[in-house]
C-alpha atoms as a PDB file:
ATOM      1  CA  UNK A   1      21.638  -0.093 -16.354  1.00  0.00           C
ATOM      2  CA  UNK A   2      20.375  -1.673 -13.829  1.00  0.00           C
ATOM      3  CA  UNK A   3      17.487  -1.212 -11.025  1.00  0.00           C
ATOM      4  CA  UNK A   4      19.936   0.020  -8.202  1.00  0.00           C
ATOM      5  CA  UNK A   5      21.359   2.137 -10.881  1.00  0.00           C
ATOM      6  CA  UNK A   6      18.133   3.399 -12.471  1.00  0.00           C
ATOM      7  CA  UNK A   7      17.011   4.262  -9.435  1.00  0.00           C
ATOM      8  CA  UNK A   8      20.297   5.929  -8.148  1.00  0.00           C
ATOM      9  CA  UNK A   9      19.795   7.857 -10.555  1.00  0.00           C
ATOM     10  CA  UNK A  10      16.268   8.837 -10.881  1.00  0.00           C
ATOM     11  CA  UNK A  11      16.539   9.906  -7.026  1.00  0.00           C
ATOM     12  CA  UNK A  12      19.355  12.194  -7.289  1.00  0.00           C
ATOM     13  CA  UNK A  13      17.291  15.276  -5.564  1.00  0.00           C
ATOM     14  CA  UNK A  14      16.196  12.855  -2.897  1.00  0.00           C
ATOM     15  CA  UNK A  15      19.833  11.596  -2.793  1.00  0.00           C
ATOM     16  CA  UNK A  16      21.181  15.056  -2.912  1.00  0.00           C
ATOM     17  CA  UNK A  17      18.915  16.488   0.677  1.00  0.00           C
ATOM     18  CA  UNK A  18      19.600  13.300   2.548  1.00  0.00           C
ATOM     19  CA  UNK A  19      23.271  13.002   1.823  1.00  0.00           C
ATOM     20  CA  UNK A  20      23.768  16.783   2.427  1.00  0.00           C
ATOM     21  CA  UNK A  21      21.317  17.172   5.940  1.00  0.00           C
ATOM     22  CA  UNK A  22      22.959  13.831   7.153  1.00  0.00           C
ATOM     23  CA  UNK A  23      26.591  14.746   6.401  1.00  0.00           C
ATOM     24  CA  UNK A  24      25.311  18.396   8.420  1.00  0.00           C
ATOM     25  CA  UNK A  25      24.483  15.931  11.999  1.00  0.00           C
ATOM     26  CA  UNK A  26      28.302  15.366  11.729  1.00  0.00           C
ATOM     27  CA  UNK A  27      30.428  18.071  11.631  1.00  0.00           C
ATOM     28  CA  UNK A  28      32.618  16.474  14.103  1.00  0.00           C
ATOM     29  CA  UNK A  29      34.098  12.655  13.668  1.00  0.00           C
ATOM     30  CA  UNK A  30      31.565  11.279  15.541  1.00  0.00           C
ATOM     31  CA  UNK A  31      28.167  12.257  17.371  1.00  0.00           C
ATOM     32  CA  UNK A  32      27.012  11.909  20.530  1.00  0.00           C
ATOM     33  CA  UNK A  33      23.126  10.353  20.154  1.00  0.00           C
ATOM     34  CA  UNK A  34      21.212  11.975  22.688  1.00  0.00           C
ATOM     35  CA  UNK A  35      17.708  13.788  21.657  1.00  0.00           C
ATOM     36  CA  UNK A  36      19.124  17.189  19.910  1.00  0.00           C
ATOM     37  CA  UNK A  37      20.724  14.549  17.690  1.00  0.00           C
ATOM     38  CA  UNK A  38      17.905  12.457  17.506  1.00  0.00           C
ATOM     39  CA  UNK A  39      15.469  15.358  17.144  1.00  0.00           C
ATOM     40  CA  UNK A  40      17.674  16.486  13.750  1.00  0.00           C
ATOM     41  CA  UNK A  41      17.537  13.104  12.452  1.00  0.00           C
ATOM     42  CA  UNK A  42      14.048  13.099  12.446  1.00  0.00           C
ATOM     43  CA  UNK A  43      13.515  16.597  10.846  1.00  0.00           C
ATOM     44  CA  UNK A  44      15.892  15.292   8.013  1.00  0.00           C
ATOM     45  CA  UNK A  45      14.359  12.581   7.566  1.00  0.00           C
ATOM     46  CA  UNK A  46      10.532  14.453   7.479  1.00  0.00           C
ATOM     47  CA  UNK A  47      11.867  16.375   4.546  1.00  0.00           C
ATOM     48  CA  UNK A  48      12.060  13.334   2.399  1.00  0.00           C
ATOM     49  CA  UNK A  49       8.444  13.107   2.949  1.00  0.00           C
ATOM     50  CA  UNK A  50       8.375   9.775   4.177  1.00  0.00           C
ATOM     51  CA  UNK A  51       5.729  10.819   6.607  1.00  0.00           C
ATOM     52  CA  UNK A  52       6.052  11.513  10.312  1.00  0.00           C
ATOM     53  CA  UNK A  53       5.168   8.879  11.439  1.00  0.00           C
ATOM     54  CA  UNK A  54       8.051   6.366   9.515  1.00  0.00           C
ATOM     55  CA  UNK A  55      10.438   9.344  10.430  1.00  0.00           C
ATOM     56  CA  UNK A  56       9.620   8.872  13.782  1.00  0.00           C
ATOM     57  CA  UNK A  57       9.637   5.057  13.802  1.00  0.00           C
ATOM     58  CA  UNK A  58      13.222   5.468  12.556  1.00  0.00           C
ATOM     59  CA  UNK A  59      14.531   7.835  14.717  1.00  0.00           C
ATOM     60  CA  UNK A  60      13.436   6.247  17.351  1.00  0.00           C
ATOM     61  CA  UNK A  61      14.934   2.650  16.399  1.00  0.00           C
ATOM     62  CA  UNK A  62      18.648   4.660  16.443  1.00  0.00           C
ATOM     63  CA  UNK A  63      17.681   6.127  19.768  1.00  0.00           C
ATOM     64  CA  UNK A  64      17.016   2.711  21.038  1.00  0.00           C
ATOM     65  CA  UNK A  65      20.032   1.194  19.292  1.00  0.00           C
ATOM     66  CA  UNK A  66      22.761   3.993  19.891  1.00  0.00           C
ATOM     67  CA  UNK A  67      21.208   5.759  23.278  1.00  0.00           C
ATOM     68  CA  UNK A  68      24.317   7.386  24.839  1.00  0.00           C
ATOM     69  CA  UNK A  69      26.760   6.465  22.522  1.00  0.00           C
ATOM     70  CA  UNK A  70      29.149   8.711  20.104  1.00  0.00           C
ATOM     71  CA  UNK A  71      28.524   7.380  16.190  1.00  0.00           C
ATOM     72  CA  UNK A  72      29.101   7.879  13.044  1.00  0.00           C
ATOM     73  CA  UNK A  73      27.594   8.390  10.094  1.00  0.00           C
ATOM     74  CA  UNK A  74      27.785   5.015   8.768  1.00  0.00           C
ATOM     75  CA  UNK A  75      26.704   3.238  11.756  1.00  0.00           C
ATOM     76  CA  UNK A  76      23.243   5.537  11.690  1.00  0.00           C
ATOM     77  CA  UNK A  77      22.612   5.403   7.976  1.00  0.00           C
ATOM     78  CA  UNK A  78      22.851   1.138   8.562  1.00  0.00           C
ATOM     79  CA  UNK A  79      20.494   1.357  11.589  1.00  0.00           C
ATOM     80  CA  UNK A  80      18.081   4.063   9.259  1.00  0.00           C
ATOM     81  CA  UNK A  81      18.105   1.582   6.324  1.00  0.00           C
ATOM     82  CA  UNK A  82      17.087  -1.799   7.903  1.00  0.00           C
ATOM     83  CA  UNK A  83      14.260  -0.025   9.610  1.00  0.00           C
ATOM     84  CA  UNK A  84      12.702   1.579   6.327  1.00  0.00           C
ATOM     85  CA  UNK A  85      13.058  -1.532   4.695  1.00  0.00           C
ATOM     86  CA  UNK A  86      11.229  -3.458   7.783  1.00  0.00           C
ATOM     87  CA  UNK A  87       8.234  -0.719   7.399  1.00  0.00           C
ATOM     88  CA  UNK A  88       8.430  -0.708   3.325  1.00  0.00           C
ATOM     89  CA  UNK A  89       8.596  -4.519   3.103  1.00  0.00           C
ATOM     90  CA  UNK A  90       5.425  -5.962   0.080  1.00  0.00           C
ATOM     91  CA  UNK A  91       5.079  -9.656  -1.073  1.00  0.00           C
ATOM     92  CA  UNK A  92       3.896 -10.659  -4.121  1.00  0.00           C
ATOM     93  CA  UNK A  93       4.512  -9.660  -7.723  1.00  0.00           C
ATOM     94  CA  UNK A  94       4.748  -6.310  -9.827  1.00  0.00           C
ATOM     95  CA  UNK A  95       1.127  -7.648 -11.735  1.00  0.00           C
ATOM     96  CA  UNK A  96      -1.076  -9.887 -10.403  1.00  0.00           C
ATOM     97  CA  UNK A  97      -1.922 -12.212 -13.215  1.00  0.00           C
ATOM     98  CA  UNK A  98      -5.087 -13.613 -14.043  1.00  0.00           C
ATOM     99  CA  UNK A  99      -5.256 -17.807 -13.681  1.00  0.00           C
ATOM    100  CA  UNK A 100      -6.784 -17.933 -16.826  1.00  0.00           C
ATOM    101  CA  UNK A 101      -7.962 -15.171 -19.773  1.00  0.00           C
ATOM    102  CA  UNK A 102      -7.152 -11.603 -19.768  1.00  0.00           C
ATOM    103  CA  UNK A 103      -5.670  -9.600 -16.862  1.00  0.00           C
ATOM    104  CA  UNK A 104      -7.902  -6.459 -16.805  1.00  0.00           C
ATOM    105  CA  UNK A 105      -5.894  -3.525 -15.082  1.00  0.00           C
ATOM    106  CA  UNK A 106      -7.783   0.024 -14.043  1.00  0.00           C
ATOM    107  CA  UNK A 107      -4.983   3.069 -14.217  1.00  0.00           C
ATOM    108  CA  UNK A 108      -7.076   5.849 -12.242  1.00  0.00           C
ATOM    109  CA  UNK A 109      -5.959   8.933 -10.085  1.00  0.00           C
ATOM    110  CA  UNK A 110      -5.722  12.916 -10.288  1.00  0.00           C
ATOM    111  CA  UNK A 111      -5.399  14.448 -13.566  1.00  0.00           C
ATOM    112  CA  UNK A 112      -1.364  15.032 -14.895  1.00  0.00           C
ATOM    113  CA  UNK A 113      -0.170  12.210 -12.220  1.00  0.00           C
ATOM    114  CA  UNK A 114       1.306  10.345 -15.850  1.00  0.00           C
ATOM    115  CA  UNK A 115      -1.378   7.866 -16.325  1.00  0.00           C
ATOM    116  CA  UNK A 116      -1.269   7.132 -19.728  1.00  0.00           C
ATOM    117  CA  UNK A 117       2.341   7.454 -19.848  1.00  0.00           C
ATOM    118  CA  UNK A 118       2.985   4.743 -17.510  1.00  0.00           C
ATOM    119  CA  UNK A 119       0.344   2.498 -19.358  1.00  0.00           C
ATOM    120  CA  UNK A 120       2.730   2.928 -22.407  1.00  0.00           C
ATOM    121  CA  UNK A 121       5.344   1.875 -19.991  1.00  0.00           C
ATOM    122  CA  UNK A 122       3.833  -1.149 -18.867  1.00  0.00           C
ATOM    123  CA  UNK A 123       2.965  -1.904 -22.354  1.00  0.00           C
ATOM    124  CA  UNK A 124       5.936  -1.948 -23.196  1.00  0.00           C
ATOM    125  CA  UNK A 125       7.278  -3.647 -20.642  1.00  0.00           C
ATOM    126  CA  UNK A 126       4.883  -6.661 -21.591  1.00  0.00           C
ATOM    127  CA  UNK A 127       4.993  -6.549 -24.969  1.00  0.00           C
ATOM    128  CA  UNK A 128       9.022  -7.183 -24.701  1.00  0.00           C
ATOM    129  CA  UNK A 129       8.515 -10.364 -22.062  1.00  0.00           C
ATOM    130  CA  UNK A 130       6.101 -11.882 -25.126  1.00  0.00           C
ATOM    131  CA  UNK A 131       2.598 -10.440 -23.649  1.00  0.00           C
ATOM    132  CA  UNK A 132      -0.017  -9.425 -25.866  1.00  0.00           C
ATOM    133  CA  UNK A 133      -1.807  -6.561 -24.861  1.00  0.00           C
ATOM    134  CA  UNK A 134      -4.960  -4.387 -25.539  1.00  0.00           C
ATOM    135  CA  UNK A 135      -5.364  -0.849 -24.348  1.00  0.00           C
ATOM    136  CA  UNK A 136      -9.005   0.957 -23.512  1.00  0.00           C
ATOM    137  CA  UNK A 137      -8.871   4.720 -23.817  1.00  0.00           C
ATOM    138  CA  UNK A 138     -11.650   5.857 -21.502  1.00  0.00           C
ATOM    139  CA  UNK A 139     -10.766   8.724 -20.790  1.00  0.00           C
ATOM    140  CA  UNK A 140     -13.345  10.119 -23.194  1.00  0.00           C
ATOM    141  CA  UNK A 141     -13.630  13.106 -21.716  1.00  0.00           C
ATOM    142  CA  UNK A 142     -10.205  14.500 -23.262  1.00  0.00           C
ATOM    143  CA  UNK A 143      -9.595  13.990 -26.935  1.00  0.00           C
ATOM    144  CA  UNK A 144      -5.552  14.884 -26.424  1.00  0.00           C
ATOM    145  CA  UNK A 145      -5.805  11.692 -24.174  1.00  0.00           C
ATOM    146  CA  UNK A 146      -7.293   9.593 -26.183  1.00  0.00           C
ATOM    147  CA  UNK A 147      -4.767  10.527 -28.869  1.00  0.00           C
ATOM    148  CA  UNK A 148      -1.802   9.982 -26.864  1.00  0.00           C
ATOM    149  CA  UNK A 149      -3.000   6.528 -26.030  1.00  0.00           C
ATOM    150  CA  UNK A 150      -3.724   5.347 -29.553  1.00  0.00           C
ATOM    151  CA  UNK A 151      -0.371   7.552 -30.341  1.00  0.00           C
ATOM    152  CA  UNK A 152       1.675   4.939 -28.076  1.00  0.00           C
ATOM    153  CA  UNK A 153      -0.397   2.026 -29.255  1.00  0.00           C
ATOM    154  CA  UNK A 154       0.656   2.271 -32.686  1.00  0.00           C
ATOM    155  CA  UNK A 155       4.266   2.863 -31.720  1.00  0.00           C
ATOM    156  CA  UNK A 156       4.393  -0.349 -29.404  1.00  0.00           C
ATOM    157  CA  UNK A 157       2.078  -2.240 -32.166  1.00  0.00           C
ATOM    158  CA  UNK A 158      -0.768  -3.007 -29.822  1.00  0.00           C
ATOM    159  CA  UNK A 159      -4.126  -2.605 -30.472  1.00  0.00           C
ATOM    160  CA  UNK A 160      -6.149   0.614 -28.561  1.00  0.00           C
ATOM    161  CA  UNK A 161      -9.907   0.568 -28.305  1.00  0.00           C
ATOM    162  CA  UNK A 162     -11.750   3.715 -28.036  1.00  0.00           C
ATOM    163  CA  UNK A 163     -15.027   5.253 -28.464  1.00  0.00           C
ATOM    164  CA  UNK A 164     -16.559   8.386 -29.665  1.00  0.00           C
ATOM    165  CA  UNK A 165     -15.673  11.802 -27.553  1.00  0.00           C
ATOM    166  CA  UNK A 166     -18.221  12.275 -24.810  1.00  0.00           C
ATOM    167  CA  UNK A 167     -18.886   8.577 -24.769  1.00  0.00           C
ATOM    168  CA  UNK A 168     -19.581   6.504 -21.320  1.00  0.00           C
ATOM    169  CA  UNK A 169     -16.278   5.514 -20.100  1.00  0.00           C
ATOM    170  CA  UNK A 170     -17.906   2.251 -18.815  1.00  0.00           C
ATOM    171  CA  UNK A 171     -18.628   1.301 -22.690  1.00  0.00           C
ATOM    172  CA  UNK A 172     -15.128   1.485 -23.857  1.00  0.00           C
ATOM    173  CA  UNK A 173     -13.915  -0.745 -21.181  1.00  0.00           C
ATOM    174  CA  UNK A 174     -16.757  -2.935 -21.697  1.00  0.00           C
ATOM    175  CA  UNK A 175     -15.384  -2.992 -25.366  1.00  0.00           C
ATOM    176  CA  UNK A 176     -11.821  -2.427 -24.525  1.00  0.00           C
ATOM    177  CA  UNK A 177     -11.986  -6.416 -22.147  1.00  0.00           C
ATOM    178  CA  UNK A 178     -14.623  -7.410 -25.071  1.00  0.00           C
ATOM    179  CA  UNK A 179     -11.905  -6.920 -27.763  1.00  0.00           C
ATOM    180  CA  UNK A 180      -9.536  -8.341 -25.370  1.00  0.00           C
ATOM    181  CA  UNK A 181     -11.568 -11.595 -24.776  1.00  0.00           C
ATOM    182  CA  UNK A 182     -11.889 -11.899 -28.471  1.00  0.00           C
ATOM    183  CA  UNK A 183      -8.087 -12.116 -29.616  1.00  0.00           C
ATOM    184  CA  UNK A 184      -7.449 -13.811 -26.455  1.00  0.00           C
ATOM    185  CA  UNK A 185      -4.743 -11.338 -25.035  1.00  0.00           C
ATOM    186  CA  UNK A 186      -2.992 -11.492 -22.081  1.00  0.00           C
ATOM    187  CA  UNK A 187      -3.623  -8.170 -20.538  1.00  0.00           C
ATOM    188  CA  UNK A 188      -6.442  -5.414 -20.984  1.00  0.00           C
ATOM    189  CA  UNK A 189      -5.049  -1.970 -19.772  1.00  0.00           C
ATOM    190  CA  UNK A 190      -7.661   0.483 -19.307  1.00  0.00           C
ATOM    191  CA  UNK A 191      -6.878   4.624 -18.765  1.00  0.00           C
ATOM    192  CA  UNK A 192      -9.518   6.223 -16.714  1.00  0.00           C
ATOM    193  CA  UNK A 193     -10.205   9.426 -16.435  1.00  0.00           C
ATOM    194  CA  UNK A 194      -8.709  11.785 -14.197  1.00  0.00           C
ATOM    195  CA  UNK A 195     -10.643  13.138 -11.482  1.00  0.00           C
ATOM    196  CA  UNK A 196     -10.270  14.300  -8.041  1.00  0.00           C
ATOM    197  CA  UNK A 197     -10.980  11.743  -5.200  1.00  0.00           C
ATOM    198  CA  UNK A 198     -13.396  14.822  -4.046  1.00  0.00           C
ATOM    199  CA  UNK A 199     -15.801  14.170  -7.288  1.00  0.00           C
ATOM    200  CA  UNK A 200     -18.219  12.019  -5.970  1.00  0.00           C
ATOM    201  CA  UNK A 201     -19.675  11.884  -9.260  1.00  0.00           C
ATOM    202  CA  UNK A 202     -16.490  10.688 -11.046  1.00  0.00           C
ATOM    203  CA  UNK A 203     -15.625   8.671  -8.466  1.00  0.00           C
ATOM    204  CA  UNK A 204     -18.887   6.879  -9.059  1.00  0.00           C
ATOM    205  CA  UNK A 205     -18.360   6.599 -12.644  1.00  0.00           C
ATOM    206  CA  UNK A 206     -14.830   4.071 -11.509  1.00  0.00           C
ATOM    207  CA  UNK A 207     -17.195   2.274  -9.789  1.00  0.00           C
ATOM    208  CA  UNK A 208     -19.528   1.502 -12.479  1.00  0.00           C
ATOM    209  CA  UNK A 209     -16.299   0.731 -14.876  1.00  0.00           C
ATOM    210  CA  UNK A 210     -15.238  -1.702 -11.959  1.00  0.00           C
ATOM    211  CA  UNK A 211     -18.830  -3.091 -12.441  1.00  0.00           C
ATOM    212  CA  UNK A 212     -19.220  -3.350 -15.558  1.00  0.00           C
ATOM    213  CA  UNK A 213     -15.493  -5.278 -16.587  1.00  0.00           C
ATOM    214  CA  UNK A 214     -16.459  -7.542 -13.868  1.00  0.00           C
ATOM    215  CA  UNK A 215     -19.290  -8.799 -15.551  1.00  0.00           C
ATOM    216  CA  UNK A 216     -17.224  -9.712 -18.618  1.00  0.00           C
ATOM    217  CA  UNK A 217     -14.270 -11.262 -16.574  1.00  0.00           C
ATOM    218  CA  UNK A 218     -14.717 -12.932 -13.405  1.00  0.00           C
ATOM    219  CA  UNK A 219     -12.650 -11.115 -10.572  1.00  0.00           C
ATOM    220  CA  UNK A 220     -11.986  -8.338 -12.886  1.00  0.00           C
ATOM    221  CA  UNK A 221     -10.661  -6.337 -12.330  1.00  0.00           C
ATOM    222  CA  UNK A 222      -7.533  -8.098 -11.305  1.00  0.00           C
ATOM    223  CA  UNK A 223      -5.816  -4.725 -10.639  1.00  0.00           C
ATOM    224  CA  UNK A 224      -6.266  -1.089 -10.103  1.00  0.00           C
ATOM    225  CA  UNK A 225      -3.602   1.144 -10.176  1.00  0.00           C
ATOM    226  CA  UNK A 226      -3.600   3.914  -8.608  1.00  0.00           C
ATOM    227  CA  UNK A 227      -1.079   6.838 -10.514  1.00  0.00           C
ATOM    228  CA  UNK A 228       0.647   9.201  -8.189  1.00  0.00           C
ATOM    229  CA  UNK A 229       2.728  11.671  -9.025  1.00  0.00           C
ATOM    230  CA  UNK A 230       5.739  11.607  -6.528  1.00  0.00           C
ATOM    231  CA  UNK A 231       6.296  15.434  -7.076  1.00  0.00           C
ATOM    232  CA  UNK A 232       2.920  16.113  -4.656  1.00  0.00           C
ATOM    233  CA  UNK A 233       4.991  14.466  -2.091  1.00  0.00           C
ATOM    234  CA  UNK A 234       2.543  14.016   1.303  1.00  0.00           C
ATOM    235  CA  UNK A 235      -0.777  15.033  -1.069  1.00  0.00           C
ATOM    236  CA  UNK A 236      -0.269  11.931  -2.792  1.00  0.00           C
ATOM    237  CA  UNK A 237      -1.015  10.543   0.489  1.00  0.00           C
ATOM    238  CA  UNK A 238      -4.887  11.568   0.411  1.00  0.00           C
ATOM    239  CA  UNK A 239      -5.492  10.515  -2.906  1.00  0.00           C
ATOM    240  CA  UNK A 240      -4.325   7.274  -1.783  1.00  0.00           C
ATOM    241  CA  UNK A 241      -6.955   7.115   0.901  1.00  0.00           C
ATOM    242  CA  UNK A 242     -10.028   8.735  -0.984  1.00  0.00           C
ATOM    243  CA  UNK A 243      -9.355   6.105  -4.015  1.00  0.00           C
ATOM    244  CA  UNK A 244      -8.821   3.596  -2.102  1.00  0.00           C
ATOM    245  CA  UNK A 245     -11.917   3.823  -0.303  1.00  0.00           C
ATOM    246  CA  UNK A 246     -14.027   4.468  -3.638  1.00  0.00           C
ATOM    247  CA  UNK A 247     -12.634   1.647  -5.988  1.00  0.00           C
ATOM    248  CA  UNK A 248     -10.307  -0.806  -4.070  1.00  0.00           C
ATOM    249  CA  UNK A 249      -6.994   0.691  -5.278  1.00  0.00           C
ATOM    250  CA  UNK A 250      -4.553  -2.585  -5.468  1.00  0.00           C
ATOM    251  CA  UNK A 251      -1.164  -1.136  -5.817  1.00  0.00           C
ATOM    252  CA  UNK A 252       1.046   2.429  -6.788  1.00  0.00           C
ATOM    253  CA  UNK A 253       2.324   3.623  -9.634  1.00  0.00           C
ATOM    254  CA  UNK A 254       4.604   6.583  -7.772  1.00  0.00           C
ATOM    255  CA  UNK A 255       5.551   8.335 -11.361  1.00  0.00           C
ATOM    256  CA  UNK A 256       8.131  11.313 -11.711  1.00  0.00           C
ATOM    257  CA  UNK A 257      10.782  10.625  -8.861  1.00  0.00           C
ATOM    258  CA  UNK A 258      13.341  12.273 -10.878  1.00  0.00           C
ATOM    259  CA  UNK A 259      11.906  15.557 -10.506  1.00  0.00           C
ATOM    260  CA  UNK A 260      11.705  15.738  -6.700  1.00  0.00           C
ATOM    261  CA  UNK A 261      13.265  15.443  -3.556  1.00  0.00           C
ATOM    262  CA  UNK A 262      10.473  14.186  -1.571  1.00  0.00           C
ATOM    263  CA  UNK A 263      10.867  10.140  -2.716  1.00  0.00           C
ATOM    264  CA  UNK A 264      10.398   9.329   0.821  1.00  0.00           C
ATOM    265  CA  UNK A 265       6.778   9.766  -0.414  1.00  0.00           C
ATOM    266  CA  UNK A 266       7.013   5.714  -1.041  1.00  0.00           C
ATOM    267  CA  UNK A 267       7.424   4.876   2.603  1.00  0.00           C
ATOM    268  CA  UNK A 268       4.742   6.734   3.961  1.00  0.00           C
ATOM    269  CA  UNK A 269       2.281   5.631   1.239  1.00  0.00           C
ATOM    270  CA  UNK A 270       2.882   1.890   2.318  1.00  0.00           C
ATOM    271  CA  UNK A 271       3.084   2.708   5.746  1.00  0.00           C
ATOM    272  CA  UNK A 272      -0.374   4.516   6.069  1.00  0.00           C
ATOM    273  CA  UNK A 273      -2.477   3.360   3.026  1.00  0.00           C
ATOM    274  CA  UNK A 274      -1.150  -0.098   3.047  1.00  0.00           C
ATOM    275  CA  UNK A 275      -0.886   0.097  -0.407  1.00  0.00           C
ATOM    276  CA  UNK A 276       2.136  -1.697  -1.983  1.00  0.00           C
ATOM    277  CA  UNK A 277       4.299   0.086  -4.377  1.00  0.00           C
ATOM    278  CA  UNK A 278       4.361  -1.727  -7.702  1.00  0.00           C
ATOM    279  CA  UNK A 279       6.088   0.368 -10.640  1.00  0.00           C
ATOM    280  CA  UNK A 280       7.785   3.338  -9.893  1.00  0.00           C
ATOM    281  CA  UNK A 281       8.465   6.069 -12.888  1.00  0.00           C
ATOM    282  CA  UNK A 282      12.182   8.093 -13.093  1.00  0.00           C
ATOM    283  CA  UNK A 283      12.110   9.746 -16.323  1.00  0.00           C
ATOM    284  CA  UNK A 284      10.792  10.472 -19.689  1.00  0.00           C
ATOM    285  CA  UNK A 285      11.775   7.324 -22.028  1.00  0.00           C
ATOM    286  CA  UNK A 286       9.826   4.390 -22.594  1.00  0.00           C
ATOM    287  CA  UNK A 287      12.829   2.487 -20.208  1.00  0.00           C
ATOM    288  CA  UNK A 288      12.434   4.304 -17.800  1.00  0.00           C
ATOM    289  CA  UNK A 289       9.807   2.454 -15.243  1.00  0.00           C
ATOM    290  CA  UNK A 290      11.037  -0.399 -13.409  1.00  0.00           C
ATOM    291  CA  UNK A 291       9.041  -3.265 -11.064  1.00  0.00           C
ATOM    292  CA  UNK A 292       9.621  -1.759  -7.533  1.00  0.00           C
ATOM    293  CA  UNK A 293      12.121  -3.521  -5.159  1.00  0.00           C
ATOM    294  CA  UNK A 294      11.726  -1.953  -1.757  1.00  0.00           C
ATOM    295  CA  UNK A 295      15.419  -3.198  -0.601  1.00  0.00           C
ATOM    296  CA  UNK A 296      16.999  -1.291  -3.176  1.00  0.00           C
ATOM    297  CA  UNK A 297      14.628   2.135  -3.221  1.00  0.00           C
ATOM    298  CA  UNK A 298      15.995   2.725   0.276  1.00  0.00           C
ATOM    299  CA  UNK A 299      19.533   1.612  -0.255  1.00  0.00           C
ATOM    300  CA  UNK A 300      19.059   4.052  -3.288  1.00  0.00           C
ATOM    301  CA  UNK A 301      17.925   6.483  -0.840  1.00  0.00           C
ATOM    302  CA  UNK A 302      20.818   6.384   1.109  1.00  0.00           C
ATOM    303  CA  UNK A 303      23.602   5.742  -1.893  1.00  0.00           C
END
């Protein structure tokens, strides 16, 4: 299956309100587009949660495009499409590679967003394009965590470094990118924590880890993903902003899409964090995380 497909799929509630609250602004052939109609394209669009203010931006590109003309449905889906992609458009690459010696990558956000889960998926992901990889479980804080990482390691046949329960999260990354240094991997993936952006103290602790991996690696580290869970729909939004702020966030993970209707959520995290999506999550199975392609997320939208 491919990405359009995956992604068809793993937005089906998303799908399901747009296709529905769009096919209800035409009840008749065509529509005239004057503002009731352009009002009820905007509130359909809001519900998405792709923000106001990309809701706005849109409707206001078909009220510009169509003023005073009857439409259809087509013609206003088109015009809807090429301006999400316009706001949702990212350069660069999925991971930012390192020029030389290991990649280090932070995973931090709220607790439950699917952190460690999507590490396994990268993982993965890596380990199958001939990438060797070493995983840091620092989330000491949680035992279950730690076991679910070194759970996946052993599955994917990677190597997970941890430390004793309680332990400073800085020390296992310092180990985790020490270990990866050592056997001269390719990437060091390290699972923070969860914490509230509202935790000062927590949030201080990512700054130390920041700190203290950068010492090993110059520029590390090269990326710090921040985990969001798409189901929180405009919360996700904050979290964005707070960890941004705190540790230099470099990209999204937006995890569980198939479990909501609100995978608009994307847009309006590019739009107002700046933040580009990189991964996005739609299911449960290890395949099921794909490089994000902003082109086809909206078409996907819209299918």
């Amino acid at each position: 299956m491919g990405f359009l497909e995956k992604i068809k799929k793993g937005l089906n509630r998303t799908v399901q309100v747009l296709q529905t609250d769009v096919r209800d602004l035409f009840k008749t052939e065509g529509r005239l587009v004057d503002a009731d109609f352009v009002n009820d394209l905007f509130e359909t669009l809001v519900k998405t949660d792709m923000g106001v203010e990309a809701a706005q931006s849109a409707a206001d590109e078909i009220k510009e495009k169509f003023r005073g003309r009857v439409v259809d449905k087509n013609e206003i889906l088109a015009g809807v499409k090429e301006k999400l992609k316009a706001l949702m458009a990212q350069e660069g690459p999925a991971v930012r590679f390192a020029e030389s010696g290991p990649t280090i990558a932070l995973f931090v956000g709220v607790n439950g967003a699917g952190k460690t889960t999507s590490i396994a998926k990268l993982t993965k992901a890596m380990t199958e394009s001939g990438k060797t990889v070493v995983l840091g479980a620092a989330d000491t804080f949680r035992a279950a965590a730690v076991e679910q990482l070194q759970i996946w390691a052993r599955r994917l046949g990677v190597e997970c470094v941890a430390g004793p329960a309680q332990s400073d999260p800085a020390s296992v990354a310092h180990k985790a990118v020490s270990r990866a240094l050592e056997v001269g991997a390719d990437l060091c993936l390290i699972d923070c924590a969860g914490r509230l952006h509202t935790q000062k103290n927590l949030m201080n602790e990512l700054v130390k880890i920041k700190r203290v991996v950068g010492k090993l690696v110059p520029d590390a580290p090269h990326e710090t993903f921040l985990v969001i869970d798409a189901t929180t729909g405009q919360n996700g939004l904050n979290q964005a902003k707070k960890f941004t702020e705190a540790v230099d966030c470099t990209g999204v993970v937006l995890t569980k899409l198939d479990g909501t209707a609100k995978g608009g959520v994307a847009v309006a995290i590019r739009q107002q964090v700046g933040l580009p999506v990189r991964y996005i999550g739609l299911g449960e199975s290890e395949s099921d995380f794909e490089a994000f392609n902003p082109n086809d997320f909206v078409e996907a939208m819209f299918s």
